[in-house]
Protein backbone atom coordinates (compact mmCIF):
# COMPACT_ATOMS: atom_id res chain seq x y z
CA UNK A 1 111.15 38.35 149.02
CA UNK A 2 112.76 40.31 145.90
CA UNK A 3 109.79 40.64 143.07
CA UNK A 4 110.75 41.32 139.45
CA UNK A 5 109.42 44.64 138.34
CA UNK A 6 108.16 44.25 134.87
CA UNK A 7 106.79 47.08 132.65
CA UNK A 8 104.25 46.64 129.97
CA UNK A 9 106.63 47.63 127.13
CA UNK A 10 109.21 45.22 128.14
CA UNK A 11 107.18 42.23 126.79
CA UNK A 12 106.46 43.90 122.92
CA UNK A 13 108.56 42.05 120.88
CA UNK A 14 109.31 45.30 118.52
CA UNK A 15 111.58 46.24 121.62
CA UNK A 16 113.60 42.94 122.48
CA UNK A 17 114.29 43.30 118.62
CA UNK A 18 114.96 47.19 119.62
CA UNK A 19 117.43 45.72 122.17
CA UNK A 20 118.85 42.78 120.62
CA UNK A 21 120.13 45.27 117.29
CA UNK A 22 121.23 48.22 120.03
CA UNK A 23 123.85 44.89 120.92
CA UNK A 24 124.83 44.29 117.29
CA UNK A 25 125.91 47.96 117.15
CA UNK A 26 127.89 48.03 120.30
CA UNK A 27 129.78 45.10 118.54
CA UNK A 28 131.47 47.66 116.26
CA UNK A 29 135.18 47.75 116.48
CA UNK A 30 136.16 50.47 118.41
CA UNK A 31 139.10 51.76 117.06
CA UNK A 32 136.41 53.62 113.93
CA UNK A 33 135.64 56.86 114.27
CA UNK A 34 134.12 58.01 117.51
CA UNK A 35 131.20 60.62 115.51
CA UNK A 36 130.16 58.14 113.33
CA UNK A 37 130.01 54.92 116.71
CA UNK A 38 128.78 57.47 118.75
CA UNK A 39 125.57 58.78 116.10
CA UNK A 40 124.98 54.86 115.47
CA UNK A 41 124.90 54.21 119.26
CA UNK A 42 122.54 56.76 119.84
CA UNK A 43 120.34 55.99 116.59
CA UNK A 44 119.95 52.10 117.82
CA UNK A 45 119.66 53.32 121.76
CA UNK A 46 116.26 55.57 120.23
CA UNK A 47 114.82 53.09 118.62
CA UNK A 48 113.98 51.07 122.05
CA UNK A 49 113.73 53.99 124.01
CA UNK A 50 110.78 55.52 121.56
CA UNK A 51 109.22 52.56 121.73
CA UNK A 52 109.22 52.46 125.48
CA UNK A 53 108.25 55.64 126.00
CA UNK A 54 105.26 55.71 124.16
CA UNK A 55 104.02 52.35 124.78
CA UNK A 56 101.83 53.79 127.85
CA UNK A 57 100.30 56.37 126.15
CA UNK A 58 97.30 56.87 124.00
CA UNK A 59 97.26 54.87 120.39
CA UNK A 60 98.25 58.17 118.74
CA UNK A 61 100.94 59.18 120.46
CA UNK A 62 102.04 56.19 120.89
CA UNK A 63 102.32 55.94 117.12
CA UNK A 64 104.03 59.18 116.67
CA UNK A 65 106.57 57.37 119.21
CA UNK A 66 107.31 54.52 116.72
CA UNK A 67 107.61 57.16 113.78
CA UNK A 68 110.48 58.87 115.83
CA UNK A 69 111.64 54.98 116.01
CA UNK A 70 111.28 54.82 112.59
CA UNK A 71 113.21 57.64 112.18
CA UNK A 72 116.07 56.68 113.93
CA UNK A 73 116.09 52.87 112.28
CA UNK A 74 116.65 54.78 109.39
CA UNK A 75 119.80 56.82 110.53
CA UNK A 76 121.22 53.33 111.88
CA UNK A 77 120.95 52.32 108.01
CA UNK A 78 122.99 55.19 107.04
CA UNK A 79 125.35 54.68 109.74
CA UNK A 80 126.07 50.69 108.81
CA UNK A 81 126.49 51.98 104.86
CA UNK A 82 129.07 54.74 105.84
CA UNK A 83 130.57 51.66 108.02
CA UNK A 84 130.78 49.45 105.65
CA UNK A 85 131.83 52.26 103.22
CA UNK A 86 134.87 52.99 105.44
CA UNK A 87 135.88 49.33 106.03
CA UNK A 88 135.30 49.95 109.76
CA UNK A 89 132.69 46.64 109.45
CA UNK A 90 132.76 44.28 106.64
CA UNK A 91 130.20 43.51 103.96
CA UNK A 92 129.14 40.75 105.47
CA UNK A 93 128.26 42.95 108.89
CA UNK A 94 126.19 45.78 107.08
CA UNK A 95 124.29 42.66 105.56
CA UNK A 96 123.28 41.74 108.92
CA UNK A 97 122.78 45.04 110.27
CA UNK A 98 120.01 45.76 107.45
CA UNK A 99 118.11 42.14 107.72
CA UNK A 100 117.80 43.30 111.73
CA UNK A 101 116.84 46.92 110.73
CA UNK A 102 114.27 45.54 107.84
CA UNK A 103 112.52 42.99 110.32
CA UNK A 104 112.34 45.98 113.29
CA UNK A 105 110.82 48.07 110.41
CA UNK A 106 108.58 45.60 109.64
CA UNK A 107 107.66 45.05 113.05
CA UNK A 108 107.12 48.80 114.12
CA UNK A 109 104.92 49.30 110.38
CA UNK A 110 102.60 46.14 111.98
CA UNK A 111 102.65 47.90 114.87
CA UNK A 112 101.40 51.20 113.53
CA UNK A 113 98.73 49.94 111.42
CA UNK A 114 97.39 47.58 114.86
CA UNK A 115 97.09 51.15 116.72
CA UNK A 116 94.96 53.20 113.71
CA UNK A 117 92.24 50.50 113.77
């Protein structure tokens, strides 16, 4: 009998989001530059992997996880503005890329401010 193996972090919505915006990026045409695809790739990849990774730990490292997260949301931004700067995705794109980004943010802030109580 073959058991799903489920971990803890995989049921935080802040990740599916994490996940679901990692697809969104992978979307990107691929004949763009490969830097600026390969930075954004990474950026969205961090954001779930942060959150994974410090989902098992203590409150306050598990915070300084998210900030990393944070951190990386934010390069993502950059990357979608040089994107859309450069024609490689259109307005309409970089639009959807930063209602994503704001609701992860939003999420990950919530998140954060659950963990200091």
């Amino acid at each position: 009998m073959e058991e799903n193996i489920k971990f803890s972090f995989e049921d935080l919505k802040v990740y599916q989001k994490a996940l679901d915006f990692v697809d969104c990026v992978y979307e990107i045409p691929k004949s763009e530059l490969y830097n600026l695809t390969s930075q954004f790739k990474r950026a969205s990849i961090s954001i779930a992997l942060n959150t994974a990774e410090g989902s098992g730990d203590t409150n306050a490292q598990f915070n300084r996880f998210l900030t990393i997260a944070k951190h990386s949301l934010q390069e993502c931004v950059v990357c979608s503005t040089i994107a859309k700067r450069q024609n490689y995705i259109s307005e309409t794109q970089d639009k959807e890329n930063r209602i994503k980004l704001s609701e992860l943010s939003k999420m990950i802030t919530s998140l954060q401010k659950y963990l200091k109580k």
